[in-house]
Protein backbone atom coordinates (compact mmCIF):
# COMPACT_ATOMS: atom_id res chain seq x y z
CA UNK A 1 201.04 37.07 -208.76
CA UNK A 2 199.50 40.50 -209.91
CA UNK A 3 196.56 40.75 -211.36
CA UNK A 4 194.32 43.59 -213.09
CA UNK A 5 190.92 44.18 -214.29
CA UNK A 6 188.00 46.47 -214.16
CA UNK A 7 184.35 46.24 -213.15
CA UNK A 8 181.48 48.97 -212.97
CA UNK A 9 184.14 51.24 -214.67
CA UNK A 10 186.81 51.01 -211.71
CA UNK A 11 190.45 49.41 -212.36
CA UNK A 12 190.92 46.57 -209.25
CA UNK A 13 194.34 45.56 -208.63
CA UNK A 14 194.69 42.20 -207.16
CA UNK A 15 197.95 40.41 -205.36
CA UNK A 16 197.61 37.07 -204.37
CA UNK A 17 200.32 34.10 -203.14
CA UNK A 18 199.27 30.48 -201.83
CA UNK A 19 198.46 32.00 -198.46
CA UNK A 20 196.80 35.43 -198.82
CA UNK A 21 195.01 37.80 -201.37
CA UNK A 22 194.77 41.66 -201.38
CA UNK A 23 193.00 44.13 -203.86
CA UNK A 24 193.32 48.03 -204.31
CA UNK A 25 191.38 50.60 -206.30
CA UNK A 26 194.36 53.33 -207.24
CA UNK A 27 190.85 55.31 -208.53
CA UNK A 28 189.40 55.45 -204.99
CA UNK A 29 192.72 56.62 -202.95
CA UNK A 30 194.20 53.52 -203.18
CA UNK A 31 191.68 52.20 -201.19
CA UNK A 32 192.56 48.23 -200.12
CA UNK A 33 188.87 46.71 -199.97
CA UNK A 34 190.04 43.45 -199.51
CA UNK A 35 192.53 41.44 -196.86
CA UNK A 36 191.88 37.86 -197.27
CA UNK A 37 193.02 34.46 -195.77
CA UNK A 38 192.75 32.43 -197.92
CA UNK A 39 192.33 29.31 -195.70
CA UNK A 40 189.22 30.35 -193.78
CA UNK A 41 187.59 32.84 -196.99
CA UNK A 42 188.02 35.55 -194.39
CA UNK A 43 188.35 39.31 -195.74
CA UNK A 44 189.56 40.76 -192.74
CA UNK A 45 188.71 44.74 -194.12
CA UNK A 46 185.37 46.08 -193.75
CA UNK A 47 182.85 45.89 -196.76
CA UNK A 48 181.19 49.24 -198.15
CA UNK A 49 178.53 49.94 -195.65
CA UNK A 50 176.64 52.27 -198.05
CA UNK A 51 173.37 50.80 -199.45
CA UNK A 52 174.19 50.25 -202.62
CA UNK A 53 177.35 48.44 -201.27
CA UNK A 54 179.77 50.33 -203.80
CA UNK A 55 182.40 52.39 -204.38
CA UNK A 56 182.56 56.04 -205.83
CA UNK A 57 185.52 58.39 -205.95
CA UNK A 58 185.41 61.60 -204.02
CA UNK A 59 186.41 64.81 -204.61
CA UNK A 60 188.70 66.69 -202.56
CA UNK A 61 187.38 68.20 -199.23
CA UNK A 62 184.38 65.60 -198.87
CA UNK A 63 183.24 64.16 -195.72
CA UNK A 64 184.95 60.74 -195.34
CA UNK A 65 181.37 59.60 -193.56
CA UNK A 66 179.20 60.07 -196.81
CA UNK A 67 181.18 57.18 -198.76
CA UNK A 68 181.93 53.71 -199.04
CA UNK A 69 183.76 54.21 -195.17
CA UNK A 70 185.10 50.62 -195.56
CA UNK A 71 188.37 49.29 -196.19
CA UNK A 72 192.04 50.46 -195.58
CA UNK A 73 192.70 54.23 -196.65
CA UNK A 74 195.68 56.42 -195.77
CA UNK A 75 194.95 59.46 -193.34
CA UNK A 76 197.51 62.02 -193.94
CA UNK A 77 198.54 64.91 -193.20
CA UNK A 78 196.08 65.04 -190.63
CA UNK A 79 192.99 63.27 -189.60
CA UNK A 80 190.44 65.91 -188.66
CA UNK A 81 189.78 68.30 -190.77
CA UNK A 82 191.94 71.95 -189.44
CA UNK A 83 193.53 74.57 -191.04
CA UNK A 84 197.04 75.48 -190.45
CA UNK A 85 199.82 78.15 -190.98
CA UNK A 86 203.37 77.29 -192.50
CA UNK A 87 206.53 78.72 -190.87
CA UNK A 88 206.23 81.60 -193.79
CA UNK A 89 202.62 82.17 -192.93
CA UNK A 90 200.88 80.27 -195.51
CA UNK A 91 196.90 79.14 -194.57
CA UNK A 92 196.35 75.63 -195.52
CA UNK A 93 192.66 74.18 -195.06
CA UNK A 94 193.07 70.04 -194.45
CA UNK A 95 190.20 68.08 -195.54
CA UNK A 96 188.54 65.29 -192.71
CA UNK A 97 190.04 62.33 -193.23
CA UNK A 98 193.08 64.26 -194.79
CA UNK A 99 194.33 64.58 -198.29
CA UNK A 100 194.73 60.80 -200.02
CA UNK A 101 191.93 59.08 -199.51
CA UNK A 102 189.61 61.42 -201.99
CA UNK A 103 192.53 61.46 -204.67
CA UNK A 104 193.06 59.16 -208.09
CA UNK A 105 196.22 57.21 -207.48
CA UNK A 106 198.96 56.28 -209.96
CA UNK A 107 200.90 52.98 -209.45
CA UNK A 108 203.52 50.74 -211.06
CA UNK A 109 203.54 46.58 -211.35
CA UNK A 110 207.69 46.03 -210.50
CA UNK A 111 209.22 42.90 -211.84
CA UNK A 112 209.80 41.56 -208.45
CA UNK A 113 206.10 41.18 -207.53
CA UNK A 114 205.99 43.99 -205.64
CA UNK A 115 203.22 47.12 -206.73
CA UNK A 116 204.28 50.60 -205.80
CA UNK A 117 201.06 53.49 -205.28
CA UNK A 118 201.90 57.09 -205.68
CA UNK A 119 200.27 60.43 -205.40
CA UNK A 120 201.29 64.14 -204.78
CA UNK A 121 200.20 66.28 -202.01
CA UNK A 122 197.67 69.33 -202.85
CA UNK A 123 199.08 72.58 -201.09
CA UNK A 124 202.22 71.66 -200.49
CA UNK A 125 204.83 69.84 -202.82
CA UNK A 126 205.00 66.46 -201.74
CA UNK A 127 205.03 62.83 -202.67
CA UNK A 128 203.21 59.96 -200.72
CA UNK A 129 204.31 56.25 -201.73
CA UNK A 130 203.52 52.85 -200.75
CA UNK A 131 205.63 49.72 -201.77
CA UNK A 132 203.95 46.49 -201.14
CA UNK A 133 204.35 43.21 -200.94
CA UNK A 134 203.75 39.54 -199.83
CA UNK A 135 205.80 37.33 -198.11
CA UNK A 136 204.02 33.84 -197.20
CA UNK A 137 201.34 35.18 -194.74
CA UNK A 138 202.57 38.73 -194.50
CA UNK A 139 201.48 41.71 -196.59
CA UNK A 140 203.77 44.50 -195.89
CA UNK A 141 203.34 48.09 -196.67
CA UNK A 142 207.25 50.01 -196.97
CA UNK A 143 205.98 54.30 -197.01
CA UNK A 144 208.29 56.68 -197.87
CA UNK A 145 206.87 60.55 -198.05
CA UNK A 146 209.12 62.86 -199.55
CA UNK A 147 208.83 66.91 -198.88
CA UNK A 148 209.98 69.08 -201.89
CA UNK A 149 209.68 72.38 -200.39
CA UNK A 150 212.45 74.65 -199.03
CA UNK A 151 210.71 74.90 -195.77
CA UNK A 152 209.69 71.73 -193.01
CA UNK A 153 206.63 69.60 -193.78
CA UNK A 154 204.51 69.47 -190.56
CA UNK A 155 202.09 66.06 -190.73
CA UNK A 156 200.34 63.02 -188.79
CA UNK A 157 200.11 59.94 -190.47
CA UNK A 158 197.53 57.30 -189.56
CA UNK A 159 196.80 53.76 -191.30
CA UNK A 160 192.85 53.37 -191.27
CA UNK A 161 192.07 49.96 -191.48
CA UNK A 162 188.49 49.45 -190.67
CA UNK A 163 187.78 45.92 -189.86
CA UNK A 164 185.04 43.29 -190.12
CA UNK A 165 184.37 42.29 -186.70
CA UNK A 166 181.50 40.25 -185.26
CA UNK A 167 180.34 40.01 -182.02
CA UNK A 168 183.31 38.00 -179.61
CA UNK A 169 185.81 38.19 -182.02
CA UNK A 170 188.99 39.81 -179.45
CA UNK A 171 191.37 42.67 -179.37
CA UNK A 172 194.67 41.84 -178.43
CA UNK A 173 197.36 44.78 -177.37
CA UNK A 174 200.92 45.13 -176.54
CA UNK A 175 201.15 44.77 -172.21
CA UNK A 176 202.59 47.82 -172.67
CA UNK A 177 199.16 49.55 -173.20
CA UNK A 178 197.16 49.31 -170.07
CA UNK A 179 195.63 52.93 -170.18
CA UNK A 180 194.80 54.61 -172.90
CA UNK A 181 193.61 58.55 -173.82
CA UNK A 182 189.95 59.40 -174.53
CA UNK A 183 189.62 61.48 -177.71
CA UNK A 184 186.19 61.26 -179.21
CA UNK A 185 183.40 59.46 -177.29
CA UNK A 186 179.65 59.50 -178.60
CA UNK A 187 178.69 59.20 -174.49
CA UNK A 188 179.91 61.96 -172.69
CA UNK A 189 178.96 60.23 -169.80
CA UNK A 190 181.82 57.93 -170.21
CA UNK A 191 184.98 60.20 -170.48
CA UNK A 192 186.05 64.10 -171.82
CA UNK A 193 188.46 63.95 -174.04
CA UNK A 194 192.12 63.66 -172.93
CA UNK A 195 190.83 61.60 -169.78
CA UNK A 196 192.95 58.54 -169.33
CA UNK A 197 191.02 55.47 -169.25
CA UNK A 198 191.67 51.66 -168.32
CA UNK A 199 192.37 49.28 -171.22
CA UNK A 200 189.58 47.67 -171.80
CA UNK A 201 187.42 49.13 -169.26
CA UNK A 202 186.74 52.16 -170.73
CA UNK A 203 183.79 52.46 -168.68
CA UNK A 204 184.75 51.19 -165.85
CA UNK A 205 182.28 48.18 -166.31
CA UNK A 206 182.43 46.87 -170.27
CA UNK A 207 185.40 44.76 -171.46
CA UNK A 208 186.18 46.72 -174.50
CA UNK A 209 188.47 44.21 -176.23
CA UNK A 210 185.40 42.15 -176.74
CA UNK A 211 183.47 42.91 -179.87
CA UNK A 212 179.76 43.20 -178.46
CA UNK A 213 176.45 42.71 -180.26
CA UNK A 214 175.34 46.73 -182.48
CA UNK A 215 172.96 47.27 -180.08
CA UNK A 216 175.54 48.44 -177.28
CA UNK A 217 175.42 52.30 -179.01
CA UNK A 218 178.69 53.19 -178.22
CA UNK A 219 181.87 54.62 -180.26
CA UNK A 220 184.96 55.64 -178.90
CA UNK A 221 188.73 57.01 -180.51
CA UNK A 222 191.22 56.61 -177.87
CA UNK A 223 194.88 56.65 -178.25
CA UNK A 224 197.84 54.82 -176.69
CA UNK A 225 200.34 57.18 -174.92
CA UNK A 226 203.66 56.68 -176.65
CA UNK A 227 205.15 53.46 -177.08
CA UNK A 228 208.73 52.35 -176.56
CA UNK A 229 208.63 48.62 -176.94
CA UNK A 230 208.31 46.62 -180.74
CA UNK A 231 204.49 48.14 -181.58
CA UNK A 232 201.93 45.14 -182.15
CA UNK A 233 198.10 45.03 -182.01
CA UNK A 234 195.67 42.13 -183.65
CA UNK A 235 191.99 41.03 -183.96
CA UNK A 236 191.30 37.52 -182.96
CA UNK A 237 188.46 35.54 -184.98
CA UNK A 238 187.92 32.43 -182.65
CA UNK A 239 184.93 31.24 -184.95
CA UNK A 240 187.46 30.58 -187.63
CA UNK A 241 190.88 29.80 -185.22
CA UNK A 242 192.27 32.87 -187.17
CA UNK A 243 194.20 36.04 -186.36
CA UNK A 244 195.39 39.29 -187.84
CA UNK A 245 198.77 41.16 -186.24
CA UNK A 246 199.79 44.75 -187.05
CA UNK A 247 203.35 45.20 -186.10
CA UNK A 248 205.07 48.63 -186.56
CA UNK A 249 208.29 50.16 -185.36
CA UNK A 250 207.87 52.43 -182.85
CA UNK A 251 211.10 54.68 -183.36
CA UNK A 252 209.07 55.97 -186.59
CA UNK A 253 205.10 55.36 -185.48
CA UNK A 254 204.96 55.67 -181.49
CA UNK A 255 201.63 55.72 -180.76
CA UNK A 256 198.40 53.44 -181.42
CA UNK A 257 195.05 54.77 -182.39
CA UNK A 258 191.99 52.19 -181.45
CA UNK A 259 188.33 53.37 -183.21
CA UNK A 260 186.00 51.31 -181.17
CA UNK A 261 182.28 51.44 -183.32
CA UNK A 262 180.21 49.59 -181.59
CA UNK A 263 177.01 50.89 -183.00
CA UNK A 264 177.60 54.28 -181.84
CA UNK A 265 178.13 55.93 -185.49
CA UNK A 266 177.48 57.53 -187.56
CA UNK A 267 175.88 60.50 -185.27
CA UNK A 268 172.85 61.18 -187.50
CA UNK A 269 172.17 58.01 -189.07
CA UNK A 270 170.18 55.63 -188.25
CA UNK A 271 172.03 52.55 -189.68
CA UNK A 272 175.06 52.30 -187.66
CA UNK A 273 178.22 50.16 -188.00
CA UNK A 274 179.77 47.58 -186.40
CA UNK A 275 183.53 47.91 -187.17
CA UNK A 276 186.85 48.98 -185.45
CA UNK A 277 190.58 49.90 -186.92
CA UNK A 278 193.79 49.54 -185.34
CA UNK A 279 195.74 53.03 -186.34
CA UNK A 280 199.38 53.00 -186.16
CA UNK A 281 200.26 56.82 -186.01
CA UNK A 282 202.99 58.88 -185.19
CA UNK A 283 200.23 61.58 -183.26
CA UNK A 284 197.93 61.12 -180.14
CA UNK A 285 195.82 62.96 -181.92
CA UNK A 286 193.67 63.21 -185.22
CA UNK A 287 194.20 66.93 -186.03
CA UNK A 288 197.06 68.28 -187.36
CA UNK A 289 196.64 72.06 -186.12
CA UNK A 290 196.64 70.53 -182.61
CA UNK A 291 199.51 67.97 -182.82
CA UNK A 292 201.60 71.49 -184.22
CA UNK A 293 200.34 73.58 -181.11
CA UNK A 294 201.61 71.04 -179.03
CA UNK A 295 204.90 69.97 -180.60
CA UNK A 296 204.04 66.57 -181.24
CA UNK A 297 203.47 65.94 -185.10
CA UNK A 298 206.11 64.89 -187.52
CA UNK A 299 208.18 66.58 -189.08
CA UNK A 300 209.98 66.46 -192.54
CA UNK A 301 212.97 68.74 -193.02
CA UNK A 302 213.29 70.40 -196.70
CA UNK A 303 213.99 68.17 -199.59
CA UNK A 304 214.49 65.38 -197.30
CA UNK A 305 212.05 62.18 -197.40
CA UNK A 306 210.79 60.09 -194.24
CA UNK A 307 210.16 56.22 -194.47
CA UNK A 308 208.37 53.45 -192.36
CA UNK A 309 207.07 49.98 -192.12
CA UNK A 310 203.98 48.06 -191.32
CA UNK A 311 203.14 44.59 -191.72
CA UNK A 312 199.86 42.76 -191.50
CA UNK A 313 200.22 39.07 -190.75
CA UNK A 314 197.39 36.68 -190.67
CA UNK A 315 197.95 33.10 -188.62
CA UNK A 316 195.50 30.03 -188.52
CA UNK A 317 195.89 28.33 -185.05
């Protein structure tokens, strides 16, 4: 069942089945603010941690950090802001966060229950769409990004869910992650970036995987290195008996990005946040003009398209 309807002037787009419930604002980059299971009341997304607890659209090249910074956006075609030259010498400037979360989405309601989000890229001809869907207790997000220009499309795609966590709820990973590689630490003390690093002992003390109380201070991104076996990754609630598992295929997304916000950002605020996202990405890296340098972002070939898969699946013990 789909379901729309506005409030404070913003169209919300609601899905819902027996088992789970999901809204979007196409206004606000097709921003998902909520992931619920239904059986506990959980909303497994992250609520606006603004003060006025709302949303606002952005315009194109804002900071990411002085909105809503809740909820599930796209990152793409980077993640830190960078500029970067085409093959025929063309400067591009990428905004933080990338291009899609700041934009005005269109979207279509399909017969079959499914509800398809578009939008076009700015600075290069491109589409970005999402199908979704739910199936029992699985939402599942089917992307397909096609490139309309007669030269290749160099990008990193991230999901950006940011979660609600409290304190000794769990992060489980695939055994194939036991180290992963520092990127962006608020305590230098703790790693430089590209310094490998024990899963979860980042520190060599603190079990990571183990939401603490806000008052530890720390924030970390770290990245997997590049995954060959089925990609999972989930949050474990035990106050409720309830999880949430990301699975992705790892042919198309081979790496995992984990933001770790333990009440180590923002920088230069005083309210912090307690949150963290599990990133499937196809880059061990958040900027674009260094994923190029070294080789390692994706790559669509002229008026040829790229698709991929995630699904979010929430189980009650």
């Amino acid at each position: 069942m789909i379901n729309t309807y506005e409030e404070k002037g913003l169209r919300f787009i609601e899905m819902e089945n027996d088992l789970l419930k999901v809204i979007f604002l196409p206004q606000i980059g097709g921003k998902m603010i909520k992931l619920i299971n239904k059986k506990t009341g959980t909303n497994f997304l992250l609520e606006p941690q603004n003060d006025t607890k709302s949303y606002k659209p952005a315009f194109h090249g804002a900071f990411f950090e002085n909105y809503d910074t809740s909820g599930f956006d796209e990152c793409f075609p980077t993640i830190e802001a960078c500029k970067i030259k085409t093959k025929s010498g063309y400067e591009i400037s990428l905004p933080d966060h990338g291009q899609l979360w700041s934009k005005k989405w269109s979207y279509e309601i399909s017969n079959d229950g499914t509800f398809i989000r578009t939008t076009k890229g700015i600075n290069w001809d491109y589409s970005f769409s999402k199908q979704v869907k739910l199936e029992e207790n699985k939402f599942i997000i089917d992307y397909t990004v096609e490139n309309f220009e007669e030269e290749p499309f160099p990008y990193i795609w991230a999901a950006h869910p940011l979660l609600h966590v409290e304190p000794d709820d769990i992060i489980y990973l695939t055994d194939e992650i036991q180290n992963v590689l520092a990127y962006w630490i608020n305590d230098e003390t703790i790693a430089n970036q590209g310094e490998e690093l024990e899963w979860p002992y980042l520190n060599g003390s603190d079990d990571f995987s183990i939401i603490p109380k806000l008052d530890f201070g720390k924030a970390l991104k770290v990245f997997s290195k590049k995954l060959n076996d089925p990609g999972w990754c989930a949050l474990h609630k035990p106050k409720n008996r309830e999880s949430m598992l990301i699975s992705f295929d790892t042919e198309k997304i081979p790496f995992l990005g984990i933001w770790l916000c333990y009440g180590g950002w923002p920088v230069n605020s005083k309210k912090k946040h307690l949150t963290i996202a599990l990133e499937p990405t196809n880059a061990c890296c958040d900027s674009l003009e260094k994923a190029m340098k070294q080789n390692a972002c994706g790559i669509i070939q002229p008026n040829a398209k790229e698709k991929w898969r995630i699904e979010f699946t929430i189980v009650n013990e």
